[in-house]
Protein backbone atom coordinates (compact mmCIF):
# COMPACT_ATOMS: atom_id res chain seq x y z
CA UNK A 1 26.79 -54.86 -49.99
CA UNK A 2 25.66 -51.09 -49.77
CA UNK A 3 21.81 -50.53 -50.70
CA UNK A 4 21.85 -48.62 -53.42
CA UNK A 5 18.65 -46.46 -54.76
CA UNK A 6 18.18 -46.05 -58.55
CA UNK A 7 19.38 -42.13 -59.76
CA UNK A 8 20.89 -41.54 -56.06
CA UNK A 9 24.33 -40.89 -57.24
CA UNK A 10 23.63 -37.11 -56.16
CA UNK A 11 23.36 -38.21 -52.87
CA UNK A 12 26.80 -39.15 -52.36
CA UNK A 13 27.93 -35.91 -52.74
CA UNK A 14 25.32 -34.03 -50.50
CA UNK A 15 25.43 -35.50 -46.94
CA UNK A 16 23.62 -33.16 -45.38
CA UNK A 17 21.11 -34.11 -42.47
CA UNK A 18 18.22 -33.57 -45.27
CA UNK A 19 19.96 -35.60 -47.65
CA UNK A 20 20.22 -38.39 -45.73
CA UNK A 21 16.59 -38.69 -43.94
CA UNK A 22 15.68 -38.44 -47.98
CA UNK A 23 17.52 -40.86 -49.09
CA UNK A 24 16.18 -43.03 -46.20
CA UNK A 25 12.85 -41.89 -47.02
CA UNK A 26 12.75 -42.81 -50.66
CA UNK A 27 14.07 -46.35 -50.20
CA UNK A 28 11.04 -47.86 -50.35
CA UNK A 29 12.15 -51.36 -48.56
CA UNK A 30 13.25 -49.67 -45.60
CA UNK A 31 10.22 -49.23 -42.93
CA UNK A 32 10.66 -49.06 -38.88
CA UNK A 33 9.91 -46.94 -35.68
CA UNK A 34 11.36 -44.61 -33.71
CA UNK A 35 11.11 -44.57 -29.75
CA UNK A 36 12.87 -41.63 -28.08
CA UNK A 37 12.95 -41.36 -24.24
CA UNK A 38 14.23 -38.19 -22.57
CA UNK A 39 14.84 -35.43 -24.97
CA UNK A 40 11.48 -35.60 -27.18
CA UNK A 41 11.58 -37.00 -30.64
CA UNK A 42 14.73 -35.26 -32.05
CA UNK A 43 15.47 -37.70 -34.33
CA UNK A 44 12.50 -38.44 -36.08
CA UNK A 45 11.96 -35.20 -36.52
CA UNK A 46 14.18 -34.81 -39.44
CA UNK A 47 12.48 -37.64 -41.04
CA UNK A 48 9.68 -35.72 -41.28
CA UNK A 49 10.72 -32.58 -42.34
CA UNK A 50 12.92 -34.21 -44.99
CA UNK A 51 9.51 -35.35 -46.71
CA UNK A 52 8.53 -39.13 -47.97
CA UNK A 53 8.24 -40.12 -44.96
CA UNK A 54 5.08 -42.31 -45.08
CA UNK A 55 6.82 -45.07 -46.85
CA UNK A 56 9.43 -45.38 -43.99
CA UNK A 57 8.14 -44.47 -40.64
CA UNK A 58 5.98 -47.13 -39.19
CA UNK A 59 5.38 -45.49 -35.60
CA UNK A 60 7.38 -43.08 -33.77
CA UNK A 61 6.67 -42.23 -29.82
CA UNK A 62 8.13 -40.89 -26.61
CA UNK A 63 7.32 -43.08 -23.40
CA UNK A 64 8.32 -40.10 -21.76
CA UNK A 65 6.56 -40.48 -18.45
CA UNK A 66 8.41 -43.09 -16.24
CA UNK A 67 5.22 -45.03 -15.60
CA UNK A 68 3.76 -45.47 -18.48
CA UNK A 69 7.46 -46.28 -20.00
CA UNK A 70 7.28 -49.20 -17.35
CA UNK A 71 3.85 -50.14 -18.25
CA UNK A 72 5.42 -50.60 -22.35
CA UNK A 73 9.03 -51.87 -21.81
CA UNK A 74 8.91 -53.62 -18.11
CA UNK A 75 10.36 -52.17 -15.10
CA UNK A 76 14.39 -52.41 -14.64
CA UNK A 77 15.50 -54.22 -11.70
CA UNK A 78 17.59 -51.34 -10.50
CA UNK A 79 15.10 -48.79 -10.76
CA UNK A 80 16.75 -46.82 -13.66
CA UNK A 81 15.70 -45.92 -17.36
CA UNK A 82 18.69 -44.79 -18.95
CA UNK A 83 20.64 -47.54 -19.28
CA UNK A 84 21.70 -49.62 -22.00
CA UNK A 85 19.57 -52.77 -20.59
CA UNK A 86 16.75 -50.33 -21.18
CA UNK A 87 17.59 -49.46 -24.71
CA UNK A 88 17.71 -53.18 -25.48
CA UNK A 89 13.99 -53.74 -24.36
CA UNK A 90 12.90 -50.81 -26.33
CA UNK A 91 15.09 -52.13 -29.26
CA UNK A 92 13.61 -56.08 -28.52
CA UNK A 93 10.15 -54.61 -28.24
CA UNK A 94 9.34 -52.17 -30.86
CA UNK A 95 10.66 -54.71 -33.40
CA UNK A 96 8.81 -57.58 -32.08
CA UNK A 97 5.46 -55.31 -32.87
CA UNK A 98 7.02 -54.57 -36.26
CA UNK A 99 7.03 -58.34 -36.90
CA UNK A 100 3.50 -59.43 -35.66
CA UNK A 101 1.79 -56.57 -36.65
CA UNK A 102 3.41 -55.94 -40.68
CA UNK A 103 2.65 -58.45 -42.48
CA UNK A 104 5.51 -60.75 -45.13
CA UNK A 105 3.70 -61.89 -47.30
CA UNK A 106 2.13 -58.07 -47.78
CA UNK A 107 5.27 -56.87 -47.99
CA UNK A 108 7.89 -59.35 -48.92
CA UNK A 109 10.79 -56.72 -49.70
CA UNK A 110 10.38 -54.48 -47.13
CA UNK A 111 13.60 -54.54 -44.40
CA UNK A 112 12.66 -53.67 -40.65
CA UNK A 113 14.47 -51.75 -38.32
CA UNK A 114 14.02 -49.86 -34.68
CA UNK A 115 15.88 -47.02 -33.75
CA UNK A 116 15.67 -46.14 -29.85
CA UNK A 117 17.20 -43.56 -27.51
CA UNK A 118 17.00 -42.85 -23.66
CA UNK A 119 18.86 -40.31 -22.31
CA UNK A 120 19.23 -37.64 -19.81
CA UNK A 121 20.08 -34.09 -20.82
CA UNK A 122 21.33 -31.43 -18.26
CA UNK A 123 19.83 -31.13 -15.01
CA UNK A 124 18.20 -27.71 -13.70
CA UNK A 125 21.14 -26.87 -11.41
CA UNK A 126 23.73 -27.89 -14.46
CA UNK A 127 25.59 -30.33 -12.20
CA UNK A 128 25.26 -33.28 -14.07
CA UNK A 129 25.59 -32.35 -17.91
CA UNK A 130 23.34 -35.57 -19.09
CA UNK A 131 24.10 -38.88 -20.75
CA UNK A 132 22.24 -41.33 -22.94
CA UNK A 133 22.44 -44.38 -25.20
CA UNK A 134 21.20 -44.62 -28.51
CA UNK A 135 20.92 -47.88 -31.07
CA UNK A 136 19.58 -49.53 -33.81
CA UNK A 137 18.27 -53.18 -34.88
CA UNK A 138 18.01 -53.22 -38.10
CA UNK A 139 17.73 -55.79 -41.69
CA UNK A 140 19.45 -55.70 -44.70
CA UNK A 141 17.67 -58.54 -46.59
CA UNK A 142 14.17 -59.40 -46.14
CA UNK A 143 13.79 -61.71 -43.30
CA UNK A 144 17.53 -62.15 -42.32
CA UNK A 145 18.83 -62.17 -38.80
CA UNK A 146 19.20 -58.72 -37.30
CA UNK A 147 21.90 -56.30 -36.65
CA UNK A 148 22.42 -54.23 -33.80
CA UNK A 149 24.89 -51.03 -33.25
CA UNK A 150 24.81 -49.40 -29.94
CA UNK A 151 26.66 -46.93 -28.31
CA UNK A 152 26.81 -44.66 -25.17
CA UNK A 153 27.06 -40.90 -25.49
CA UNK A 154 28.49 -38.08 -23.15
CA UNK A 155 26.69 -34.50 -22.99
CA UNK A 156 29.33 -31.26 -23.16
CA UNK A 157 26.83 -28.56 -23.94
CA UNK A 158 25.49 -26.52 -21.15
CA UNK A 159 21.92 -26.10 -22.43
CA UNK A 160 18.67 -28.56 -23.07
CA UNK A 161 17.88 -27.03 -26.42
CA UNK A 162 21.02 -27.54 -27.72
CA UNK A 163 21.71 -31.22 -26.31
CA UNK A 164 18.55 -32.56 -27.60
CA UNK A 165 19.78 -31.10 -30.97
CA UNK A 166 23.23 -32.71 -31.50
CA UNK A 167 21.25 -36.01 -30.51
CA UNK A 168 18.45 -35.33 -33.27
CA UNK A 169 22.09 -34.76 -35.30
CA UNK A 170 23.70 -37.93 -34.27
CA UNK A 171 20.72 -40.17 -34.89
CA UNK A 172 20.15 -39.41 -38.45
CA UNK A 173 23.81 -40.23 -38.59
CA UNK A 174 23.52 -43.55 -36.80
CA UNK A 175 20.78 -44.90 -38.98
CA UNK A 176 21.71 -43.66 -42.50
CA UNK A 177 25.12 -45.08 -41.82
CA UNK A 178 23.56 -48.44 -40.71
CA UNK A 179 22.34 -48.46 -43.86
CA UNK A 180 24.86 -47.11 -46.43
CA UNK A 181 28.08 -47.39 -44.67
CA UNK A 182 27.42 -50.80 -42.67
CA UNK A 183 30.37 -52.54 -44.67
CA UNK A 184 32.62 -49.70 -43.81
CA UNK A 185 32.03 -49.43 -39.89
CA UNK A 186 35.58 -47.73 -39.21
CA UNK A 187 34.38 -44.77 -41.75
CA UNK A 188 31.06 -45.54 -40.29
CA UNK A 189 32.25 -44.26 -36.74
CA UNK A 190 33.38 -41.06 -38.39
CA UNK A 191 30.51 -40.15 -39.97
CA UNK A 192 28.57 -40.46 -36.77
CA UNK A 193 29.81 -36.59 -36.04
CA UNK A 194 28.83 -35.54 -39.98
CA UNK A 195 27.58 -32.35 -38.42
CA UNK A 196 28.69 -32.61 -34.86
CA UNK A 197 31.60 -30.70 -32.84
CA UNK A 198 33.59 -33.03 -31.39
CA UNK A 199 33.20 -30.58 -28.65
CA UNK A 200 30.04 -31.17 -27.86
CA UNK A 201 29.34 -34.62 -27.64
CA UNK A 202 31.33 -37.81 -26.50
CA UNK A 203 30.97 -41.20 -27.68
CA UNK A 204 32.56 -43.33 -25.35
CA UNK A 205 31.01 -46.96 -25.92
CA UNK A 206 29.64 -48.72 -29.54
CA UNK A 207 29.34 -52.24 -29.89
CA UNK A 208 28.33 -54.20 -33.11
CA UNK A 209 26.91 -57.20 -33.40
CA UNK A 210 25.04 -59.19 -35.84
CA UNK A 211 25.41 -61.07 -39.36
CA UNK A 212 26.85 -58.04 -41.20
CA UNK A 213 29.15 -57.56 -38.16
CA UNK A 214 30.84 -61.19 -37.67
CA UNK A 215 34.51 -59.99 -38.72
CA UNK A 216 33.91 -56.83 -36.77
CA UNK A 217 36.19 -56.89 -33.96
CA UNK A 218 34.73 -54.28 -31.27
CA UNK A 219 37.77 -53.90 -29.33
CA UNK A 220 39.47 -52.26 -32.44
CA UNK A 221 36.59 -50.39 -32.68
CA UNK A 222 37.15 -49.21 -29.11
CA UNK A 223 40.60 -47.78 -30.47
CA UNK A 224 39.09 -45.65 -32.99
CA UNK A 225 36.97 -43.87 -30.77
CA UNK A 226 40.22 -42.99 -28.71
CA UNK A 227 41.79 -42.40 -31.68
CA UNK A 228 39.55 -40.19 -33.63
CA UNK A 229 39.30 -38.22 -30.78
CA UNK A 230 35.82 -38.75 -29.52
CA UNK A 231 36.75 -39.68 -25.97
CA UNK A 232 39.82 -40.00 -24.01
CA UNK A 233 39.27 -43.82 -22.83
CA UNK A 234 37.24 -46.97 -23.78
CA UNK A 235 37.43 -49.83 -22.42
CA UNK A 236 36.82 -53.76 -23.17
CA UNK A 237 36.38 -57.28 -21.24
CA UNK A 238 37.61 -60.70 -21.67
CA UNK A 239 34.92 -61.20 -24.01
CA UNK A 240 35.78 -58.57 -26.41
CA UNK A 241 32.92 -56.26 -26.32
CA UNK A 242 33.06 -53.30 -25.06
CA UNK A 243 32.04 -52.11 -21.48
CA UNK A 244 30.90 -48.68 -20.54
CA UNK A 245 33.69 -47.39 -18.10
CA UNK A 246 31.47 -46.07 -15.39
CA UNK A 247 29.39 -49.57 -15.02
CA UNK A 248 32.81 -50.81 -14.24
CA UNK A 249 34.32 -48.19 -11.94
CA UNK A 250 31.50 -46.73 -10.54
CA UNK A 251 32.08 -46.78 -6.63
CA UNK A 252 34.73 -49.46 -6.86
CA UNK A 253 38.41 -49.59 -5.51
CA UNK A 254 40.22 -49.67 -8.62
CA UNK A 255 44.23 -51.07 -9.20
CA UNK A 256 45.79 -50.01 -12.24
CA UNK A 257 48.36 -51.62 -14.26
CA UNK A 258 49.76 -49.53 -17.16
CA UNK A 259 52.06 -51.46 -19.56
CA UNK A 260 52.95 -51.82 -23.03
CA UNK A 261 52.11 -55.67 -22.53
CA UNK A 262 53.51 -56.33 -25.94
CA UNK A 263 53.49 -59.23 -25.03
CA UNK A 264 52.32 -59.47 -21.85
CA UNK A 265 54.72 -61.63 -19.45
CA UNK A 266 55.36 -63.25 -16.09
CA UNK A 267 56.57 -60.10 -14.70
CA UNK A 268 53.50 -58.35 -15.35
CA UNK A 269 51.32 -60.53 -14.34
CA UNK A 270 53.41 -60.95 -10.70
CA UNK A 271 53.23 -56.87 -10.68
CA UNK A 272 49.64 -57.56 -11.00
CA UNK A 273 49.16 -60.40 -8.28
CA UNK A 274 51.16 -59.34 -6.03
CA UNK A 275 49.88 -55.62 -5.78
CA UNK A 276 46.56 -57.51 -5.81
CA UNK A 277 47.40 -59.04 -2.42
CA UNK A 278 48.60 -55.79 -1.15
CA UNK A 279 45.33 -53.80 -2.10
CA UNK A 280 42.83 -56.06 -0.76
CA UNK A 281 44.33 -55.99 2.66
CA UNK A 282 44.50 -52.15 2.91
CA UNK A 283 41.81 -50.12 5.32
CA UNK A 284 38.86 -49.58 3.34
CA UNK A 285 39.28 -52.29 0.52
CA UNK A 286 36.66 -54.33 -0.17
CA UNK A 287 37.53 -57.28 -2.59
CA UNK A 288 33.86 -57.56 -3.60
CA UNK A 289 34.14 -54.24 -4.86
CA UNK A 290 37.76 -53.74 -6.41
CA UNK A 291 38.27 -54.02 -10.08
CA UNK A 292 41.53 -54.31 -11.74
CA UNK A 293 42.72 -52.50 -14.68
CA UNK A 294 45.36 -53.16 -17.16
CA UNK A 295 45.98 -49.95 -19.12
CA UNK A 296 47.31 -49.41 -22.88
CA UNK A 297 48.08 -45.58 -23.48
CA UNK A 298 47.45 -44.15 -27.14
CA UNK A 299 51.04 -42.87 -26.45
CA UNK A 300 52.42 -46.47 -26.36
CA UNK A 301 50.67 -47.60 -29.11
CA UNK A 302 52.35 -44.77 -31.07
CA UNK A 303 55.63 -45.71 -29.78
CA UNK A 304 56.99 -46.82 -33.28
CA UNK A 305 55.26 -44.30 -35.32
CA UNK A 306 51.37 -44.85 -36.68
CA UNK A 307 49.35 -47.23 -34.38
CA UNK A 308 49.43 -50.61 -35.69
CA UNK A 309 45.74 -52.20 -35.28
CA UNK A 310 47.17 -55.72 -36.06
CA UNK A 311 49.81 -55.31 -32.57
CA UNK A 312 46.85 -53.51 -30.71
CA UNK A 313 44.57 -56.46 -31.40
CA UNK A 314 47.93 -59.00 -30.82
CA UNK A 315 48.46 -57.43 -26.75
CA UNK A 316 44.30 -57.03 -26.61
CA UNK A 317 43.70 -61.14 -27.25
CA UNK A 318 46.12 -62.57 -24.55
CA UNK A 319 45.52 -60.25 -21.92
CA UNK A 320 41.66 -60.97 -22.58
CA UNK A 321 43.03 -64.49 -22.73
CA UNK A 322 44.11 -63.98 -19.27
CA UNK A 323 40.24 -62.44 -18.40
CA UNK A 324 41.37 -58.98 -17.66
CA UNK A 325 40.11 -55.78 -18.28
CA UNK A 326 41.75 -53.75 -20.76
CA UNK A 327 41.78 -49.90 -20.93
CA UNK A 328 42.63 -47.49 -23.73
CA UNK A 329 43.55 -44.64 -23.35
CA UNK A 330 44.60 -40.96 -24.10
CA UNK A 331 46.22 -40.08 -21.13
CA UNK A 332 49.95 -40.24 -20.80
CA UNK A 333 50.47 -38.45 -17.79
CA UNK A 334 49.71 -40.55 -14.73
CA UNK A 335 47.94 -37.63 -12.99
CA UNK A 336 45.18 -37.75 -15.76
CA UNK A 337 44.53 -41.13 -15.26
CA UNK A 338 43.57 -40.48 -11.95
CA UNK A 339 41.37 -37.75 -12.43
CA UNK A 340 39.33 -40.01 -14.91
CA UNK A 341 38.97 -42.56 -12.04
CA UNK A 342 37.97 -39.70 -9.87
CA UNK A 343 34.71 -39.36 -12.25
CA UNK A 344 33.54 -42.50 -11.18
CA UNK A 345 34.53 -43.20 -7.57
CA UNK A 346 36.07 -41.75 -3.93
CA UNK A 347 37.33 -44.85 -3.17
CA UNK A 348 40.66 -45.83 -2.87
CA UNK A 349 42.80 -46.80 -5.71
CA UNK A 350 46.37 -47.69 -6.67
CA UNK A 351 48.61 -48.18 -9.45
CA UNK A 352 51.12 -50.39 -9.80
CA UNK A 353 54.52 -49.52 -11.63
CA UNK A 354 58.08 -50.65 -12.20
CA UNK A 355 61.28 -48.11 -10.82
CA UNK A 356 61.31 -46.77 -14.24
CA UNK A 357 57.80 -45.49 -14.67
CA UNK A 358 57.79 -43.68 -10.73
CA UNK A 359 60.99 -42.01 -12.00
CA UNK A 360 59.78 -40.35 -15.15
CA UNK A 361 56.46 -39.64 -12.66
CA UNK A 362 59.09 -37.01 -10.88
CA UNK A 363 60.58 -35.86 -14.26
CA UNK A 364 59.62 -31.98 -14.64
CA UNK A 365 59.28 -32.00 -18.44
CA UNK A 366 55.91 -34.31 -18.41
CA UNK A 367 54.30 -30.98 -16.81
CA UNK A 368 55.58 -27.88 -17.96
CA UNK A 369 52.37 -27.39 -19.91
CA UNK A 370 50.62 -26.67 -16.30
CA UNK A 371 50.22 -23.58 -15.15
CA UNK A 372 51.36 -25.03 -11.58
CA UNK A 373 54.43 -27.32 -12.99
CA UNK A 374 54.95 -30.52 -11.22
CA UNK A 375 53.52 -29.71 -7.94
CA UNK A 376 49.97 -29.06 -9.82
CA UNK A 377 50.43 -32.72 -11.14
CA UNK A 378 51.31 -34.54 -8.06
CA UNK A 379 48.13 -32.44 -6.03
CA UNK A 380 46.14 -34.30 -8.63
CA UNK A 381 47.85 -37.30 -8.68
CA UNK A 382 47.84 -37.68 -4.81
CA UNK A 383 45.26 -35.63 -3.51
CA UNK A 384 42.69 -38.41 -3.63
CA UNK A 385 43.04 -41.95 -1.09
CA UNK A 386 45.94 -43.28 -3.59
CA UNK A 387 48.90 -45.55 -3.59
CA UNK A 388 52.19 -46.60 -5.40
CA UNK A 389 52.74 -50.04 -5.27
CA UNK A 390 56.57 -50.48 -6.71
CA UNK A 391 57.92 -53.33 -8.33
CA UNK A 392 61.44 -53.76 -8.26
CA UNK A 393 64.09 -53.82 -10.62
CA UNK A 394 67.95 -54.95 -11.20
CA UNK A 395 70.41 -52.05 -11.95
CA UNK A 396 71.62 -53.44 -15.55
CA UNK A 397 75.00 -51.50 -15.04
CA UNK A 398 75.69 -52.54 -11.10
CA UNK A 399 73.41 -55.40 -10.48
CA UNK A 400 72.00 -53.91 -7.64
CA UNK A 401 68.12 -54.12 -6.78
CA UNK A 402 66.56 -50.72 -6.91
CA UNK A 403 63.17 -50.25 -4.98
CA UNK A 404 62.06 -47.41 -3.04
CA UNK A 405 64.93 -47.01 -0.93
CA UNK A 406 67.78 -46.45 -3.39
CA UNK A 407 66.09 -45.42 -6.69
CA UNK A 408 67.23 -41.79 -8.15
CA UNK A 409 65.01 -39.18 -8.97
CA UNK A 410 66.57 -35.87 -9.83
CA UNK A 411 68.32 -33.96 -7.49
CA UNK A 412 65.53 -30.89 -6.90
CA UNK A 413 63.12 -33.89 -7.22
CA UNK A 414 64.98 -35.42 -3.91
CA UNK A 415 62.45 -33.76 -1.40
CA UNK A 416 59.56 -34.03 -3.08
CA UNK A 417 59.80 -37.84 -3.34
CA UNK A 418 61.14 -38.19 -0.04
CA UNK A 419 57.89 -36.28 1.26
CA UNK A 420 55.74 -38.77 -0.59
CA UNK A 421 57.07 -41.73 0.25
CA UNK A 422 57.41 -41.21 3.85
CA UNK A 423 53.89 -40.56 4.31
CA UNK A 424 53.07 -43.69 2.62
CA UNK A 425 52.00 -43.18 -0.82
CA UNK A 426 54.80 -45.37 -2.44
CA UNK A 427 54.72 -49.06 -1.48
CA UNK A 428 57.29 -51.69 -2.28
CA UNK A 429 56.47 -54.72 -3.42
CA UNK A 430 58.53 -57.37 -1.73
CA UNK A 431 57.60 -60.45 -2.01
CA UNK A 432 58.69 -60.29 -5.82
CA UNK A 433 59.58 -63.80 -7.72
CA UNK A 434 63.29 -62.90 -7.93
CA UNK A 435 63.87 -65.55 -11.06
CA UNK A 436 62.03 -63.50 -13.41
CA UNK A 437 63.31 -60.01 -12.88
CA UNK A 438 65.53 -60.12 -15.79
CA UNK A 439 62.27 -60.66 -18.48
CA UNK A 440 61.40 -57.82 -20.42
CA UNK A 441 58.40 -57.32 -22.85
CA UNK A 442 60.99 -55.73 -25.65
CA UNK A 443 63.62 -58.48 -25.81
CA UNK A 444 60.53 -61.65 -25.52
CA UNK A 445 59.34 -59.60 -28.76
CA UNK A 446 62.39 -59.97 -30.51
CA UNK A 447 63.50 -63.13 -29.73
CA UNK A 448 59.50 -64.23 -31.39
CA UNK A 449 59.75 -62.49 -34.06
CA UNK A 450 63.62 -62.75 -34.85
CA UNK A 451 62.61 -66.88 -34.53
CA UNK A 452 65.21 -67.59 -31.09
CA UNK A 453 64.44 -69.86 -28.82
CA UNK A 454 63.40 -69.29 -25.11
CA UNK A 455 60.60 -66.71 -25.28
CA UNK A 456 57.92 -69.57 -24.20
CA UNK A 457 59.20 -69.71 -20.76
CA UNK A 458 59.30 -65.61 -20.36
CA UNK A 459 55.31 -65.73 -20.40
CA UNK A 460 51.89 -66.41 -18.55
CA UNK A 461 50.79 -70.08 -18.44
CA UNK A 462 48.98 -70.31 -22.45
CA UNK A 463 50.11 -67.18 -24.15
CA UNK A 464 52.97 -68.75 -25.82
CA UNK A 465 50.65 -71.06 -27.29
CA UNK A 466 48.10 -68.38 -27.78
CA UNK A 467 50.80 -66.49 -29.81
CA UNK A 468 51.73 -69.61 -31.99
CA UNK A 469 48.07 -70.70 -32.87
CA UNK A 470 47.36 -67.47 -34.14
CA UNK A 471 51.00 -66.08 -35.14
CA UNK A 472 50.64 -63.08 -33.01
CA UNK A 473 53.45 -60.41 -33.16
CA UNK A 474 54.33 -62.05 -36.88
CA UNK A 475 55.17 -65.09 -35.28
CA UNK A 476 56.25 -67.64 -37.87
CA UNK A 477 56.17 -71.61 -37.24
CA UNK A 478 59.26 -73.88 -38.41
CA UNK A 479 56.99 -75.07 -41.20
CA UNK A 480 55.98 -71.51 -42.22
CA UNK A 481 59.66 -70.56 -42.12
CA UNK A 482 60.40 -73.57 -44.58
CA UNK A 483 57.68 -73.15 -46.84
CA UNK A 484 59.29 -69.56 -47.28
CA UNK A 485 62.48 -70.39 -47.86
CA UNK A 486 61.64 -72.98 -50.21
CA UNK A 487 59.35 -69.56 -52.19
């Protein structure tokens, strides 16, 4: 449950930044520090200003020097200080201190937490517009185990002052919302930008973890950030939790697979392996170094109206299941997509697609909101070290198989496809499994939820069972379909 203060009714209906460093204030269990690296103490600050504060603020400090942050929190292996490994020592160490140094038996109700930042605002020469992560460990009870919410920001502003201000902003949000809106951490996310242009900052990471945050699933949490608008793509490993994008892609050679994987079957996963092959033997790909990507687009999630989070989290278990890497994203043009990689790396990178997704690549209405149509796309889309590795399909109507060679792209879309695949950017992929070309995410989903028989063998080694055990895509057992015919 919410902590609730005695006459703080009023508050509810005044969240400014004041309001809620009071209301922190004058809850007299709640006591902890602040440690800010890289942008001074722009959180606490309101804290202070707000008034009460003695009751609440046990210690607040800036490490801002690099070697006497070292001397505190440890050095990092790679050298680096903003970095969420970072914020977890400062987390881990200001709370130990807290423990051993407040007594329990002195003060028996009080609840502990740490709040931490490190980040990097703009440079001098405004290349590099700044990042940072920010978190708190924090109690709800007296002496129970500890929560933790952390999450990764993006700079958009241009200028110091104002950078260090929106964080000042978004850390009163973080902690009075650990607080007061812990059991509501989808309403919790918006609130974060309670004052904030969505302009001007980006949250592309959170994770929660934590007692109060068992049922918390972070990969849906993932969604809402993509969703609410506060960044254009998260993405998540096998083991659920979220992963900040550029740890992942950062200098890698990166395959993408974009599907609706809903569910994810045998043909996507031989898309997947057999591109695989191809990539790893091309000039300049280093297996070591290449990640592979399966990508959900907001777009697809949207396909049959509002985005339902129960399917989202169906397609996210079994292709975690299967250990990939998921991304979400906002981008429904292919082109974008790329450019995001581009942020991260200059190394070479492919996608992987069936006939029908390179033909609505060359489809002109995708890009008539560019100023330079379709060619503007494709300069994107190509101009970096990238492939198209094609998976093949059967003609419904004639039979035929349609790869590269034969496929049909409109006629004034003849020569520019022509140019691209004869200088090598499209690929075929021909060393296909021929006996599963007829399976097709859309009719495996009907025949599970319509109850036919068959749909087991359409899938990945385990996901059938997957979807049984935990009657994914409103999958219904024999039993469960007696029971409710019998109601």
């Amino acid at each position: 449950m919410p902590i609730v203060l005695k006459g703080d009714k009023n508050f509810e209906n005044v969240p400014s930044l004041k309001a809620k460093a009071l209301r922190i204030n004058l809850n007299e269990t709640i006591y902890g520090t602040f440690s800010e690296i890289g942008a001074g103490q722009e959180t606490v600050r309101h804290f202070f200003r707000a008034g009460g504060a003695s009751g609440t603020i046990a210690k607040a400090m800036s490490a801002y020097d690099k070697s006497f942050s070292d001397a505190i929190y440890g050095a990092e292996d790679d050298g680096r200080y903003v970095t969420e490994a970072r914020l977890e020592k400062m987390l881990d160490h200001e709370m130990k201190l807290m423990e051993q140094r407040i007594s329990r038996e002195e003060h028996p109700n009080k609840i502990f937490f740490s709040f931490a930042n490190t980040v990097a605002t703009i440079d001098f020469a405004k290349k590099y517009l700044g990042h940072g992560w920010l978190g708190i460990k924090f109690q709800l009870e007296p002496g129970e185990a500890y929560n933790d919410i952390v999450l990764h920001i993006r700079f958009k502003q241009t200028e110091a002052r104002l950078q260090q201000e929106t964080l000042g902003i978004l850390g009163v949000n973080l902690i009075y919302g650990a607080f007061y809106k812990h059991h509501k951490p989808k309403k919790l996310l918006k609130y974060l930008y309670d004052h904030i242009d969505k302009d001007t900052i980006e949250i592309d990471m959170i994770n929660f973890s934590g007692p109060r945050f068992e049922n918390v699933d972070n990969r849906l949490m993932s969604l809402q950030l993509v969703k609410n608008g506060m960044t254009e793509a998260v993405m998540f490993g096998p083991d659920g939790n979220n992963i900040l994008p550029a740890a992942i892609l950062y200098k890698k050679n990166i395959l993408a697979l974009r599907g609706s994987f809903r569910p994810v079957t045998k043909v996507n996963m031989d898309m997947f392996q057999k591109s695989y092959d191809i990539f790893i033997r091309e000039n300049k790909v280093e297996e070591e170094k290449t990640v592979v990507i399966f990508e959900i687009t907001l777009s697809n999630l949207r396909a049959e109206g509002e985005i339902d989070e129960e399917d989202f989290m169906d397609r996210a278990r079994l292709l975690c299941s299967l250990g990939q890497t998921v991304l979400i994203s906002n981008f429904q043009e292919y082109y974008k997509l790329v450019e995001y990689f581009s942020n991260y790396t200059r190394e070479r990178m492919a996608l992987t697609m069936g006939v029908n997704n390179l033909v609505e690549i060359f489809d002109e209405r995708y890009y008539r909101h560019l100023s330079g149509g379709i060619l503007e796309a494709f300069g994107k889309l190509f101009y970096k070290d990238l492939r198209v590795y094609l998976y093949p399909m059967v003609d419904p109507e004639t039979g035929l198989l349609v790869t590269s060679n034969n496929l049909k792209v409109h006629p004034r879309m003849k020569e520019l496809y022509k140019f691209f695949k004869y200088n090598g950017k499209v690929v075929d992929i021909f060393d296909y499994d021929p006996e599963i070309l007829n399976i097709f995410s859309r009719e495996v989903l009907k025949k599970i939820t319509n109850n036919e028989e068959g749909w087991e063998d359409m899938l990945p080694k385990g996901i059938a069972e997957l979807i049984k055990k935990k009657n994914l895509f409103e999958y219904k057992s024999p039993e469960q379909l007696t029971e409710k015919t019998k109601s």
